[in-house]
N, C-alpha and C. Protein backbone atom coordinates (compact mmCIF):
# COMPACT_ATOMS: atom_id res chain seq x y z
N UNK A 1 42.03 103.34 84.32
CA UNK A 1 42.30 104.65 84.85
C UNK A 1 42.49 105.67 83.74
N UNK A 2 42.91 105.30 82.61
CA UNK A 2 43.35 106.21 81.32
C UNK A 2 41.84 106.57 80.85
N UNK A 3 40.86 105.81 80.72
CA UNK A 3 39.52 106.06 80.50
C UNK A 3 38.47 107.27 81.52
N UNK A 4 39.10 107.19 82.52
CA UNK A 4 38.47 107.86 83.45
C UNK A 4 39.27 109.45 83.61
N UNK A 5 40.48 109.07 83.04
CA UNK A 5 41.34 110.77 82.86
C UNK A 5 40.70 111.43 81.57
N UNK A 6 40.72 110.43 80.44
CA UNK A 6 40.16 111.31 79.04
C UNK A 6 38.96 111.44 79.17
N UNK A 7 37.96 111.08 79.96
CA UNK A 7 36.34 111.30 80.52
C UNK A 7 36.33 112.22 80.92
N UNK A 8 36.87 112.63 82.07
CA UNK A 8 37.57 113.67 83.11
C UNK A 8 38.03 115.13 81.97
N UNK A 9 38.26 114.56 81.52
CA UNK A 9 39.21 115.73 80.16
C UNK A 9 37.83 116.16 79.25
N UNK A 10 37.33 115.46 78.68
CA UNK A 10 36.22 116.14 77.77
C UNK A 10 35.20 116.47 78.40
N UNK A 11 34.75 115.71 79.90
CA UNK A 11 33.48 116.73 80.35
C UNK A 11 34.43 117.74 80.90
N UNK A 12 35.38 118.08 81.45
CA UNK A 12 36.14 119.32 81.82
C UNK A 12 35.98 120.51 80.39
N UNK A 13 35.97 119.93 79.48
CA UNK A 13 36.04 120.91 78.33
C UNK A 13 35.09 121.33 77.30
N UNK A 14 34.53 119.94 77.68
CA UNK A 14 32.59 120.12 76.88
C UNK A 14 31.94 121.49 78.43
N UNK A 15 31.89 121.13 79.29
CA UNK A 15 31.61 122.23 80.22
C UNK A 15 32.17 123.34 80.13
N UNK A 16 33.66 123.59 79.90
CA UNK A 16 34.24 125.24 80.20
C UNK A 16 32.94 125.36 78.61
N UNK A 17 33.46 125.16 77.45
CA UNK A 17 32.73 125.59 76.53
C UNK A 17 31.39 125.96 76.59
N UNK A 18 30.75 125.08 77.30
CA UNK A 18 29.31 125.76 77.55
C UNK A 18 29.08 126.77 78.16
N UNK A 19 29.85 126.73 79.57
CA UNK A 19 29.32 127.79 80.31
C UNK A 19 29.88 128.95 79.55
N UNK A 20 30.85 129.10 79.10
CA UNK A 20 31.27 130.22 77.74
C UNK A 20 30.20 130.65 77.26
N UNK A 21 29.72 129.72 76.42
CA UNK A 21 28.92 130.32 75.43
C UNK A 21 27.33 130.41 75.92
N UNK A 22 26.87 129.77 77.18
CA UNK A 22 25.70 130.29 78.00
C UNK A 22 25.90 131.53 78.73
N UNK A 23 27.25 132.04 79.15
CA UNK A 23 26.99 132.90 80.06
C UNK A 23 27.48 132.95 81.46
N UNK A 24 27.10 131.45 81.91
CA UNK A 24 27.11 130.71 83.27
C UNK A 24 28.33 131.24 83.96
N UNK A 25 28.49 130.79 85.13
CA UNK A 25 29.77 131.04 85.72
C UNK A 25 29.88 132.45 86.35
N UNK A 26 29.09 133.19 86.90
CA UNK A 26 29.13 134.60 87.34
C UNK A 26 30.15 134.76 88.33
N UNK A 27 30.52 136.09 88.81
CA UNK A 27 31.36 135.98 89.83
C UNK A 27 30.84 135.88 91.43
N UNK A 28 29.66 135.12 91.62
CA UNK A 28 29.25 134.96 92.44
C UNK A 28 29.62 133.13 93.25
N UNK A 29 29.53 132.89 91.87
CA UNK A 29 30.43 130.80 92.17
C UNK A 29 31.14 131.01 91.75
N UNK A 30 32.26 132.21 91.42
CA UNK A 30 33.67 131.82 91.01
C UNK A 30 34.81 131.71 92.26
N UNK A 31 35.39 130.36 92.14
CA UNK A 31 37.08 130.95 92.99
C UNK A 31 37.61 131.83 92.64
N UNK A 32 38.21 132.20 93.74
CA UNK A 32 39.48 133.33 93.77
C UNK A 32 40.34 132.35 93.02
N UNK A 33 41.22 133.41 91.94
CA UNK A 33 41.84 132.89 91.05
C UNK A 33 43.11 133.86 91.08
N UNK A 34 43.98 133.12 90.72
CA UNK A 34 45.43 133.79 90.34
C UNK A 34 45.94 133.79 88.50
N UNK A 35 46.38 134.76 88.34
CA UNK A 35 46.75 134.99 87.16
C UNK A 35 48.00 133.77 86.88
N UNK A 36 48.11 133.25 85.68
CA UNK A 36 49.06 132.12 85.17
C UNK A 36 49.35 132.65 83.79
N UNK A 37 50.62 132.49 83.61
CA UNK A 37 51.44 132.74 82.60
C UNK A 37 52.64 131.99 82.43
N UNK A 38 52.86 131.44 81.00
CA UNK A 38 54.64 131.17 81.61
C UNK A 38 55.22 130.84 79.84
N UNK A 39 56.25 130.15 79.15
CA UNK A 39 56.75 129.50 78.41
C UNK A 39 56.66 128.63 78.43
N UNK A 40 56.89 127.76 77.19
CA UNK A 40 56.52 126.28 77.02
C UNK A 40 57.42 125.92 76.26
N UNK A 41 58.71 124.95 76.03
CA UNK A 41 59.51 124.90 75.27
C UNK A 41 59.75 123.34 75.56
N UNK A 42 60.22 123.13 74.27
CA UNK A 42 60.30 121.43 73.70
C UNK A 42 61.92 121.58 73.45
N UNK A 43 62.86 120.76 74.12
CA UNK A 43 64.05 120.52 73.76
C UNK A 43 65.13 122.20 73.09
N UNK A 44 64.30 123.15 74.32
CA UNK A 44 65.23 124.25 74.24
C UNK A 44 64.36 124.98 73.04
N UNK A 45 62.83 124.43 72.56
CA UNK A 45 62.64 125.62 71.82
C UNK A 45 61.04 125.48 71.53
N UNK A 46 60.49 127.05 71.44
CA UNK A 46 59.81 127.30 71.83
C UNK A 46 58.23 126.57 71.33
N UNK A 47 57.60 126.06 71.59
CA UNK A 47 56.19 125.21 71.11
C UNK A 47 54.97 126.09 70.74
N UNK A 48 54.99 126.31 69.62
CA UNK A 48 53.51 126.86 69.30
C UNK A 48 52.28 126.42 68.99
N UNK A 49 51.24 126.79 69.54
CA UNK A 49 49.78 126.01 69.29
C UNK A 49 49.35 124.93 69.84
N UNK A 50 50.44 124.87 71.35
CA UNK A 50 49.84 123.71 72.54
C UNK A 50 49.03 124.16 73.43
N UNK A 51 48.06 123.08 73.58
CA UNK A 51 47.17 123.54 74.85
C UNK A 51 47.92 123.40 76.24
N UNK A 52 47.58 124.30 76.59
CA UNK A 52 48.42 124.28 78.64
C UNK A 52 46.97 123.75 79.34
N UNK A 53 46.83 123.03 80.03
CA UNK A 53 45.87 122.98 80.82
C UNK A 53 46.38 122.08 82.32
N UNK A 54 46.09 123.20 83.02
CA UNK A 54 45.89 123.26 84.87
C UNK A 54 44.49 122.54 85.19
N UNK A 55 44.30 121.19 86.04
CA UNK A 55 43.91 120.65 86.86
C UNK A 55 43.93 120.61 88.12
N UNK A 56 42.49 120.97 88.66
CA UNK A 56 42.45 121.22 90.57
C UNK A 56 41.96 120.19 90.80
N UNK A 57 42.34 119.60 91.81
CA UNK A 57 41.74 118.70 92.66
C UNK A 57 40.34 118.42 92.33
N UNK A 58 39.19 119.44 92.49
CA UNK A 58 38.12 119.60 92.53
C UNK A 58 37.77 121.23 91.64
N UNK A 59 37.22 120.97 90.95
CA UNK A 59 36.55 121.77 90.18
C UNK A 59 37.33 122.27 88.91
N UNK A 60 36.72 123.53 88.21
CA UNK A 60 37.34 123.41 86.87
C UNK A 60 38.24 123.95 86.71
N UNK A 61 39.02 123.31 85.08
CA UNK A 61 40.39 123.41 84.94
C UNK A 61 40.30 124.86 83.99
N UNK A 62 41.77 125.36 83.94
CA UNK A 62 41.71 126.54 82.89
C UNK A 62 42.66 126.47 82.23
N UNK A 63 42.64 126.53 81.08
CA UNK A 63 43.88 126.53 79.91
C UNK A 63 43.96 127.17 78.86
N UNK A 64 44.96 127.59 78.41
CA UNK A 64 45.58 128.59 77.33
C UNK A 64 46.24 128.29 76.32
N UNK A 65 46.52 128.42 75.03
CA UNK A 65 47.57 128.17 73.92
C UNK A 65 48.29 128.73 73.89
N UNK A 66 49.94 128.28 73.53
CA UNK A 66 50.69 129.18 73.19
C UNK A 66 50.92 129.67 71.98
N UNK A 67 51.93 130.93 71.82
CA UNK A 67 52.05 131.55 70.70
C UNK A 67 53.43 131.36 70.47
N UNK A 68 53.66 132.25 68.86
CA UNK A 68 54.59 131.45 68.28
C UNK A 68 56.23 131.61 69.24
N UNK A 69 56.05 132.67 70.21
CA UNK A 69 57.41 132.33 71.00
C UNK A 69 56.98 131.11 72.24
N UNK A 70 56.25 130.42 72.08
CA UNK A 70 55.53 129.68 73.42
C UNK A 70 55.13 129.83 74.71
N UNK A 71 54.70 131.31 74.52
CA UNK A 71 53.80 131.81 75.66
C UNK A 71 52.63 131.52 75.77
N UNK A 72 51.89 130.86 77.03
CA UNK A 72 50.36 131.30 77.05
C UNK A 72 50.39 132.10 78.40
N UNK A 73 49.14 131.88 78.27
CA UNK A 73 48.31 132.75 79.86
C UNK A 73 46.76 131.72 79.70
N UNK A 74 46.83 131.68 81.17
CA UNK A 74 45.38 130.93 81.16
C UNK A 74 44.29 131.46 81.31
N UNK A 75 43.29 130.92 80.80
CA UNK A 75 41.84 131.26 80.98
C UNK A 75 40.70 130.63 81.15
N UNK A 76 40.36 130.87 82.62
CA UNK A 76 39.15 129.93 83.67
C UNK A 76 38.14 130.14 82.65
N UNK A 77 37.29 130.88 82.32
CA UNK A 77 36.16 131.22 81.72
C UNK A 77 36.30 131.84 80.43
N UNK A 78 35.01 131.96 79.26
CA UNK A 78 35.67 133.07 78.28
C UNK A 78 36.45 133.70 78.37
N UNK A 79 36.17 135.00 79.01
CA UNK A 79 36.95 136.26 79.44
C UNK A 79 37.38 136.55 80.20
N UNK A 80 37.31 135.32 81.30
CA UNK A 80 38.00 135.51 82.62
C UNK A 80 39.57 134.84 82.56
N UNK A 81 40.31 135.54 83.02
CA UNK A 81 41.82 134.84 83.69
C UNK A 81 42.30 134.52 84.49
N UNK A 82 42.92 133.31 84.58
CA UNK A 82 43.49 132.76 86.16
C UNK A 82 43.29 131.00 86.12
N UNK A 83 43.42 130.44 87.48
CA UNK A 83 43.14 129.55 87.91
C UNK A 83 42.91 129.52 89.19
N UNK A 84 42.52 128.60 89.55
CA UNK A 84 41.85 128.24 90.94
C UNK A 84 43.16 128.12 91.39
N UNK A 85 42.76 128.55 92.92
CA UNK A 85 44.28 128.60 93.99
C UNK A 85 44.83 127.20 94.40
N UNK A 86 45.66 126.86 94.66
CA UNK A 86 46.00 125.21 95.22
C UNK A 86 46.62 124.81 94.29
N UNK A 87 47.15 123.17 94.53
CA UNK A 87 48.28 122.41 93.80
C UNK A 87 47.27 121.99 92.50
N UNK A 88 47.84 122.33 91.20
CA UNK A 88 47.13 121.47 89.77
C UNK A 88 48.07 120.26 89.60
N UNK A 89 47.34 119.51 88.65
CA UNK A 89 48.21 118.89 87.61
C UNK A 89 47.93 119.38 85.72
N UNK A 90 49.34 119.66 85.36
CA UNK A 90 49.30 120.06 84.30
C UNK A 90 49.33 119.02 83.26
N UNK A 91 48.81 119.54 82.10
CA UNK A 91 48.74 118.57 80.89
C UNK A 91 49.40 119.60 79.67
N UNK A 92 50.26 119.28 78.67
CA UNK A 92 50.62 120.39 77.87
C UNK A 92 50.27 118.99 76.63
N UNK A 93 49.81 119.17 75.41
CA UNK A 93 49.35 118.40 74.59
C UNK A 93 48.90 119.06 73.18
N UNK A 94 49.22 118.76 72.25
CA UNK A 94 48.66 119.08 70.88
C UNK A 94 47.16 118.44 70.93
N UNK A 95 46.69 117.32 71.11
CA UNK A 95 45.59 117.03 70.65
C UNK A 95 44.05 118.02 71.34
N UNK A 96 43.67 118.68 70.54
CA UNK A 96 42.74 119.95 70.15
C UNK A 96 41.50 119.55 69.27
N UNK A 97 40.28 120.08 69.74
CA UNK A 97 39.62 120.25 68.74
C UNK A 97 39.32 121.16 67.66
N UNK A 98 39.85 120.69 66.62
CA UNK A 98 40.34 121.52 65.45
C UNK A 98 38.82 122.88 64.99
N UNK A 99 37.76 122.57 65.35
CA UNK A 99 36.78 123.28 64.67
C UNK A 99 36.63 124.56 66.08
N UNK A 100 37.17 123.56 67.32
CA UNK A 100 37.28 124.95 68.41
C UNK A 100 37.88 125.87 68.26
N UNK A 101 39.39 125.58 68.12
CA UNK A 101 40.93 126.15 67.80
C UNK A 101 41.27 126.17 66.93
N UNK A 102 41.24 126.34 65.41
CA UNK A 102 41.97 125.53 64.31
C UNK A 102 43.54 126.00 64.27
N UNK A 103 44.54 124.47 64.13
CA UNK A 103 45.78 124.64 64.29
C UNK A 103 46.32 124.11 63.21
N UNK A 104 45.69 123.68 62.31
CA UNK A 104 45.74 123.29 60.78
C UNK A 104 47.31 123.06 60.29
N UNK A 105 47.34 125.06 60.04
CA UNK A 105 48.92 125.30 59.39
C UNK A 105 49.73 125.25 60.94
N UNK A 106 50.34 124.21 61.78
CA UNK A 106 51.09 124.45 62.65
C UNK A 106 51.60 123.32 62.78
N UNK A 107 53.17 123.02 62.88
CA UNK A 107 53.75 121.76 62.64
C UNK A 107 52.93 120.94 63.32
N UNK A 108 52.66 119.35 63.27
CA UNK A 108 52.87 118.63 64.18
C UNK A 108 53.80 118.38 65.44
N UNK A 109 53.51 118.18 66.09
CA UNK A 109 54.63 118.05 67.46
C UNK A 109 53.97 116.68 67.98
N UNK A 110 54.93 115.61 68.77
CA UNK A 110 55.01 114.73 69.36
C UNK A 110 55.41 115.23 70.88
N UNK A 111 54.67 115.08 71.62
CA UNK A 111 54.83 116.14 73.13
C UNK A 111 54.66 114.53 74.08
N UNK A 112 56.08 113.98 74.65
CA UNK A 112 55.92 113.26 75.16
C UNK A 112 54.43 112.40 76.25
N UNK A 113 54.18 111.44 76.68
CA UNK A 113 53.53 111.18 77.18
C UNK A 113 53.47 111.86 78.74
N UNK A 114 54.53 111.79 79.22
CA UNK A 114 54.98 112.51 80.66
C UNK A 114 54.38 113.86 80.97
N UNK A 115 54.10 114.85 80.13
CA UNK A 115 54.10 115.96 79.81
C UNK A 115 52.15 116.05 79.59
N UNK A 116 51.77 115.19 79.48
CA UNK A 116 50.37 115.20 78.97
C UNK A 116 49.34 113.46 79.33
N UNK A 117 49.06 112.52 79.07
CA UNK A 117 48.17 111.45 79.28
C UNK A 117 48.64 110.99 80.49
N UNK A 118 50.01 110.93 80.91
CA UNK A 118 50.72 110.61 82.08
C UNK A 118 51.51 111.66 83.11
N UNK A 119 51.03 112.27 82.93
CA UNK A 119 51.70 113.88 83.24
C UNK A 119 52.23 113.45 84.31
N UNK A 120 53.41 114.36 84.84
CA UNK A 120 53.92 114.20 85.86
C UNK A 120 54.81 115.91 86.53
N UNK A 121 54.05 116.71 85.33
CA UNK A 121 53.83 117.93 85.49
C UNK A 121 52.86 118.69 86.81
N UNK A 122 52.94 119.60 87.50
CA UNK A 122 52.34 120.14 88.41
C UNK A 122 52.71 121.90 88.63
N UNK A 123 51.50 122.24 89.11
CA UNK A 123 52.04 123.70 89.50
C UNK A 123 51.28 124.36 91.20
N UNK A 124 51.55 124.58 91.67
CA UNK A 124 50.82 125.06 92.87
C UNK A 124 50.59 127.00 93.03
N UNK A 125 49.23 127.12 92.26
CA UNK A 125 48.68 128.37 92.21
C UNK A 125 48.67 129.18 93.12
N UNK A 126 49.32 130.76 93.39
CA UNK A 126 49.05 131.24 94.31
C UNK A 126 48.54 132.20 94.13
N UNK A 127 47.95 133.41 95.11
CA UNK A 127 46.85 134.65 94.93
C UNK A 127 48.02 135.75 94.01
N UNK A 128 47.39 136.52 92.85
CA UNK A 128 48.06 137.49 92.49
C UNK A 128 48.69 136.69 91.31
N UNK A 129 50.02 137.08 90.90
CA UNK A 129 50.43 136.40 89.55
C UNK A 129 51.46 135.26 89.76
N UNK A 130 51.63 134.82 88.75
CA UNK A 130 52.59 133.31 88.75
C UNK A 130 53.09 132.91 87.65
N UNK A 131 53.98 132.58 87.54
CA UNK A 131 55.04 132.20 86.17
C UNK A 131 55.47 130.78 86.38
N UNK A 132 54.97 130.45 85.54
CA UNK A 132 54.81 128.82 85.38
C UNK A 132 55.61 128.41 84.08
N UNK A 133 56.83 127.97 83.77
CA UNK A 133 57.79 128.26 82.28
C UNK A 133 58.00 126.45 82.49
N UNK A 134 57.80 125.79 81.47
CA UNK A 134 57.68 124.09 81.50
C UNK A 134 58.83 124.20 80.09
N UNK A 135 60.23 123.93 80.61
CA UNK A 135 61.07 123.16 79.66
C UNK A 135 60.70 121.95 79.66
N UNK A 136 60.45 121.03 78.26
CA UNK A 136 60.15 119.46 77.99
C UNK A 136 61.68 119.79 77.01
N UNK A 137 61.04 117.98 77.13
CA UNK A 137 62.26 117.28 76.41
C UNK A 137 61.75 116.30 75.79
N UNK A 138 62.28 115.87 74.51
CA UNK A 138 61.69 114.64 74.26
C UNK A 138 62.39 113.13 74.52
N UNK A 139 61.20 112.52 74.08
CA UNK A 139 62.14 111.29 74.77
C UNK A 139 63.52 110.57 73.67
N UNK A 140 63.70 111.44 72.69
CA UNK A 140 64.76 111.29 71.83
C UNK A 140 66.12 111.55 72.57
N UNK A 141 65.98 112.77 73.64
CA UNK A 141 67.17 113.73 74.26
C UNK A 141 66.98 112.77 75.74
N UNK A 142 66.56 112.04 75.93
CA UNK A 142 66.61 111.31 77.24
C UNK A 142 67.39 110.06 77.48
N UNK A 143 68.49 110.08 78.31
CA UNK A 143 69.57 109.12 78.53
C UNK A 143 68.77 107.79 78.17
């Protein structure tokens, strides 16, 4: 099943990238999408240079990095913003492709498993905007 999520994960992301850089994706096959935004914080403080990425049921995912206070905002397409409406599952994770994103100078972080390969993260998208703020913890701070 872990094989079929990280499969799931790179054609999800080998695709957003293409249709990016083809063009594809008009607003004629796009869902109605809601704007996503929120914080991302690791043990009370703030995570910079993680990928956020929202999973729909069916069709594609959209995700954002945060900045150095650990904000992102997501993004379905190049230049488009949002996500598809309905319940996701979220993944928040350092591992990036460095020549996509380069995150080079940015600490390492250990971002529990829970939080990302095993997520147990979720958000349920609605029309218009949404604040989505994911306090983690690590599994150091866990009884």
């Amino acid at each position: 099943m872990a094989m079929n999520r990280s499969r799931r994960r790179i054609i999800l992301f080998v695709s957003s990238v293409l249709c990016g850089l083809t063009g594809c994706g008009g607003s004629g096959d796009r869902p109605t999408l809601g704007l996503v935004r929120g914080v991302v914080t690791l043990d009370e403080k703030p995570l910079q240079g993680v990928l956020v990425a929202f999973y729909p049921a069916q069709g594609r995912c959209s995700g954002g990095y945060t900045d150095a206070e650990g904000r992102y905002e997501l993004t379905y397409l190049q230049k488009i913003k949002g996500a598809k409406l309905g319940q996701h599952s979220v993944q928040i994770t350092t591992d990036t492709d460095p020549a996509a994103h380069p995150r080079s100078a940015l600490p390492k972080v250990q971002i529990p498993s829970q939080y990302n390969t095993a997520t147990t993260l979720s958000a349920d998208v609605q029309a218009g905007e949404n604040v989505f703020d994911f306090r983690l913890t690590s599994d150091r701070k866990r009884p």
